[in-house]
C-alpha atoms as a PDB file:
ATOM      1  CA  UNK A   1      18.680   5.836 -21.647  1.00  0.00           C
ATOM      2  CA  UNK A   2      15.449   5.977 -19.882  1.00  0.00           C
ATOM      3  CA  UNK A   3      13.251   6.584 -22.783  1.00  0.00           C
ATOM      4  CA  UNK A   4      14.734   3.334 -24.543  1.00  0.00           C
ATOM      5  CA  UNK A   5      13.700   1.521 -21.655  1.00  0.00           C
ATOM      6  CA  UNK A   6      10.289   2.341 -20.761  1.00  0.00           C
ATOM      7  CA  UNK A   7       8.908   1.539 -24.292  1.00  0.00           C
ATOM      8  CA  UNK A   8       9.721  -1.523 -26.328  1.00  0.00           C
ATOM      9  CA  UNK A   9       9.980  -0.019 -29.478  1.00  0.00           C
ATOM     10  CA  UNK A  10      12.852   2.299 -28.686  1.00  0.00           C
ATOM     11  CA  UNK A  11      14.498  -0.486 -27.403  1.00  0.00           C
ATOM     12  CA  UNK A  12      14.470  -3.012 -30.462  1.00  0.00           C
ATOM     13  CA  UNK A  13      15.010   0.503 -32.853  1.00  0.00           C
ATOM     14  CA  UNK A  14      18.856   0.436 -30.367  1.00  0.00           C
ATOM     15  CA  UNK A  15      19.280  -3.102 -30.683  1.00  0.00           C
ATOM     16  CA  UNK A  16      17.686  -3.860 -34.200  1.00  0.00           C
ATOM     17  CA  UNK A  17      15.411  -6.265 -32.579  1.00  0.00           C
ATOM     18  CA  UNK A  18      11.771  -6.200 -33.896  1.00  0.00           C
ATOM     19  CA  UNK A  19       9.183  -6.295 -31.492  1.00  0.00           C
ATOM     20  CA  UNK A  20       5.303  -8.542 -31.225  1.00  0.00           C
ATOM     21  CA  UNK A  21       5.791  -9.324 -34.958  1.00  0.00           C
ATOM     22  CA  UNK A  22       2.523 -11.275 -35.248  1.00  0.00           C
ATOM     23  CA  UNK A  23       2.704 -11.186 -39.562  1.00  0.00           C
ATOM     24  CA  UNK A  24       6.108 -12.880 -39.760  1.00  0.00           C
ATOM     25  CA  UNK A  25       8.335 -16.100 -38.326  1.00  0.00           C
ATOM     26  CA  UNK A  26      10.528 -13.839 -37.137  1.00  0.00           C
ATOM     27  CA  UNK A  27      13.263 -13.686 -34.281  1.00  0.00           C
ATOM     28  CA  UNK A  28      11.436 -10.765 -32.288  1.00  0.00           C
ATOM     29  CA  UNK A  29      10.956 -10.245 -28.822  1.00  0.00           C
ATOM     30  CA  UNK A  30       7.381 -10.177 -27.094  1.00  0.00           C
ATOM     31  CA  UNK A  31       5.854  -7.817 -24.733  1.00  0.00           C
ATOM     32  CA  UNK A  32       5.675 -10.407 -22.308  1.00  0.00           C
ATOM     33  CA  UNK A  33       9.941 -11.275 -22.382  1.00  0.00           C
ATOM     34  CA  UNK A  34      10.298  -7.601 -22.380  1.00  0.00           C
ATOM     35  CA  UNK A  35       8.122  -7.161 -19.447  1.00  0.00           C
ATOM     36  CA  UNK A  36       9.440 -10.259 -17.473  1.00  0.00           C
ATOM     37  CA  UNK A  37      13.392  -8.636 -18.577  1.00  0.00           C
ATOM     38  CA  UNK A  38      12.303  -5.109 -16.656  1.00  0.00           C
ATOM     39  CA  UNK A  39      11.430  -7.470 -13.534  1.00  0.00           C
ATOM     40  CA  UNK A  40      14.765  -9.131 -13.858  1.00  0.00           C
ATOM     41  CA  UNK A  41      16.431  -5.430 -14.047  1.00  0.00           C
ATOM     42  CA  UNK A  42      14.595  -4.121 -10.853  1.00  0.00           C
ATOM     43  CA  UNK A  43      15.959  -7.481  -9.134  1.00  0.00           C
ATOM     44  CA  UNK A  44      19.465  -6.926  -9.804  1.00  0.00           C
ATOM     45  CA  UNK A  45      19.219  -2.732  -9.380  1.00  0.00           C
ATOM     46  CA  UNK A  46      18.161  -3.750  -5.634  1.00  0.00           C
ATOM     47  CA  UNK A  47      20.890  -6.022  -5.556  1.00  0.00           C
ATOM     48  CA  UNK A  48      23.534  -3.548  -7.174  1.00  0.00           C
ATOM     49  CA  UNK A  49      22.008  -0.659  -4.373  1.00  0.00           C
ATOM     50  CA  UNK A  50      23.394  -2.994  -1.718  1.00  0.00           C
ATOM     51  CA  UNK A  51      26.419  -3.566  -3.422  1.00  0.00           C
ATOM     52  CA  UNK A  52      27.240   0.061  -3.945  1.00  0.00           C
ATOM     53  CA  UNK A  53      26.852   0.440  -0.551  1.00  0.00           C
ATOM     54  CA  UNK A  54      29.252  -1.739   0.390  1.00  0.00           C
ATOM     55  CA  UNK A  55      31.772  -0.181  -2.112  1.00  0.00           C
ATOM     56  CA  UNK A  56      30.669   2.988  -0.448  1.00  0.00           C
ATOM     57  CA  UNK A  57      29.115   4.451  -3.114  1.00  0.00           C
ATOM     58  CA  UNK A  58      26.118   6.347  -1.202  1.00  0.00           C
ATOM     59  CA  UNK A  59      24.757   8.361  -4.258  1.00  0.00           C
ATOM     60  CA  UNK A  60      23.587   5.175  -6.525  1.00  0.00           C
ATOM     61  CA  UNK A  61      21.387   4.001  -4.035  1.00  0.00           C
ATOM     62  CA  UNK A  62      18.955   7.050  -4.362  1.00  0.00           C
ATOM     63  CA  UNK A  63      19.045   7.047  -8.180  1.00  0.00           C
ATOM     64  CA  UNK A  64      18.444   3.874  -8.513  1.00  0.00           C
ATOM     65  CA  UNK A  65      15.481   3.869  -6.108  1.00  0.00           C
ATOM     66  CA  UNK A  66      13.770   7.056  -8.207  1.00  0.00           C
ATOM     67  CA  UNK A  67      14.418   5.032 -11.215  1.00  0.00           C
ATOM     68  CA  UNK A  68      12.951   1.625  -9.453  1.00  0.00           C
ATOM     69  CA  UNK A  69       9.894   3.501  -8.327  1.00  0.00           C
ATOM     70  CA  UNK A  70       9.289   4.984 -11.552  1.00  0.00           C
ATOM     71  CA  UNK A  71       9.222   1.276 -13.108  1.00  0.00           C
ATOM     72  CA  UNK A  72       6.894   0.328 -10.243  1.00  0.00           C
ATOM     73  CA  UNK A  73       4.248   3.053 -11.063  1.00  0.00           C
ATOM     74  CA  UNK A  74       4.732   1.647 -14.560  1.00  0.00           C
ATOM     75  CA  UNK A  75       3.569  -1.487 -13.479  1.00  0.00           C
ATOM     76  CA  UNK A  76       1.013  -0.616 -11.578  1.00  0.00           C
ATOM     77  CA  UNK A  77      -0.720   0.942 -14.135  1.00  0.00           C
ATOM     78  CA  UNK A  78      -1.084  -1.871 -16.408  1.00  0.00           C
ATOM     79  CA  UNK A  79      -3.662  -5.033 -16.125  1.00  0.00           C
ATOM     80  CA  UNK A  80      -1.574  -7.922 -16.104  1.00  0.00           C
ATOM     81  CA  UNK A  81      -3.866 -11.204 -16.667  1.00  0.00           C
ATOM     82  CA  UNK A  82      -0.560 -13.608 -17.240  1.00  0.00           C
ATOM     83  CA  UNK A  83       0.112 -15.747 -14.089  1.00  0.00           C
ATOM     84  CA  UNK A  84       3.730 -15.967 -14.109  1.00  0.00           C
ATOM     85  CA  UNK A  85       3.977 -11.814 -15.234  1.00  0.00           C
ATOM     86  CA  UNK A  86       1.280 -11.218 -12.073  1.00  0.00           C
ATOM     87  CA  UNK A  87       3.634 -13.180  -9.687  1.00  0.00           C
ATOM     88  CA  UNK A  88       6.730 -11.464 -10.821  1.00  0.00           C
ATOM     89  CA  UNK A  89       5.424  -7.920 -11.118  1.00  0.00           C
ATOM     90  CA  UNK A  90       4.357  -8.781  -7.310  1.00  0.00           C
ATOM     91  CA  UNK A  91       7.632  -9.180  -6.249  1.00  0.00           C
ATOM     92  CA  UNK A  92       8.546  -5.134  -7.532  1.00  0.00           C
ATOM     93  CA  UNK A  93       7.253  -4.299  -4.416  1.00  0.00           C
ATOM     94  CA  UNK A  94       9.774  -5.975  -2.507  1.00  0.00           C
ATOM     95  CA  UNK A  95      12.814  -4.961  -4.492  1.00  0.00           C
ATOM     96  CA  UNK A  96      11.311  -1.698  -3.957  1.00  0.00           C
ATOM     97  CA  UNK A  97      10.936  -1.729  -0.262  1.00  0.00           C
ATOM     98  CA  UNK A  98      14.152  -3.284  -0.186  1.00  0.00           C
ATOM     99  CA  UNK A  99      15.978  -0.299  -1.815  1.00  0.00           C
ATOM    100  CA  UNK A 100      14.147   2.116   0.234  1.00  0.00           C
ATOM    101  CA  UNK A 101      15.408   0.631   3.613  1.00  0.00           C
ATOM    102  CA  UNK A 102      18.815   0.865   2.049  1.00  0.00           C
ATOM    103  CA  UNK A 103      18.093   4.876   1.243  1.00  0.00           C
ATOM    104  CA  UNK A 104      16.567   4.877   5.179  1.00  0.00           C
ATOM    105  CA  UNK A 105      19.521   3.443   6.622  1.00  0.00           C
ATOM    106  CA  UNK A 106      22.252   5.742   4.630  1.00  0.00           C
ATOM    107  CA  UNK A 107      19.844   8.923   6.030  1.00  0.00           C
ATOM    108  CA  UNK A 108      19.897   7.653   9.358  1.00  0.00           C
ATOM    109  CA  UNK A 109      23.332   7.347   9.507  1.00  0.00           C
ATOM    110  CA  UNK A 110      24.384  10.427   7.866  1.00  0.00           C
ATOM    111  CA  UNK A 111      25.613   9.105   5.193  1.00  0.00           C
ATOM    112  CA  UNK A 112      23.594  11.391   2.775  1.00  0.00           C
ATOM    113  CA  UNK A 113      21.968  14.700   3.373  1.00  0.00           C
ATOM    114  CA  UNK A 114      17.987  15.084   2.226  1.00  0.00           C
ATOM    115  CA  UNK A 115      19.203  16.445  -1.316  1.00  0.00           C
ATOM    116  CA  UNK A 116      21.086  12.995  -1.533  1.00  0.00           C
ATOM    117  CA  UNK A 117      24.889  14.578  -1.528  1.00  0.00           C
ATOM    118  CA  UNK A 118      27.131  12.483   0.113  1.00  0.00           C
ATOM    119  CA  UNK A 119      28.443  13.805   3.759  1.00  0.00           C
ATOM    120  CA  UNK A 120      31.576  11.309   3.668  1.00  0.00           C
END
């Protein structure tokens, strides 16, 4: 599942979806909505970490977090000149903080071990 989502084109080749179709009036989906639907992902994977949590699920909260920061150093990487993208891809960081002080607090109160196996 990762490789379909850290490239657009594996993604529209699963859905059927073309994507930046600049020859054709075309449904399609831009690099821009695909970008700005990652940013919407990260928001709700921070708010599914605390929700796990609460469920008591200890283990999702560290995958999600590799898989958040991985996103992140995707983003990083790339020059974004769009205002709203900029402002959005800013707020990564804080999703990304968030779900780390969730990974903190479950280490500081046992609740994982520093391999990530749940104790409980």
């Amino acid at each position: 599942m990762v490789h379909s989502i850290s490239s657009p084109k594996p993604a529209a080749n699963d859905t059927a979806v073309p994507v930046n179709l600049k020859d054709r009036d075309a449904f399609h989906i831009s690099i821009e909505e695909y970008l700005q639907s990652l940013i919407t992902l990260i928001e709700e994977l921070s708010r599914l970490a605390v929700n796990s949590v609460t469920l008591g699920d200890y283990q999702r909260p560290l995958q999600i977090s590799q898989f958040v920061k991985d996103l992140h150093a995707g983003f990083q990487i790339l020059n974004l000149k769009n205002d709203s993208l900029r402002r959005r891809s800013d707020s990564i960081k804080y999703n990304v903080k968030k779900i780390e002080d969730i990974v903190y607090d479950l280490s500081l109160r046992n609740l994982i071990t520093r391999t990530g196996a749940a104790t409980v």
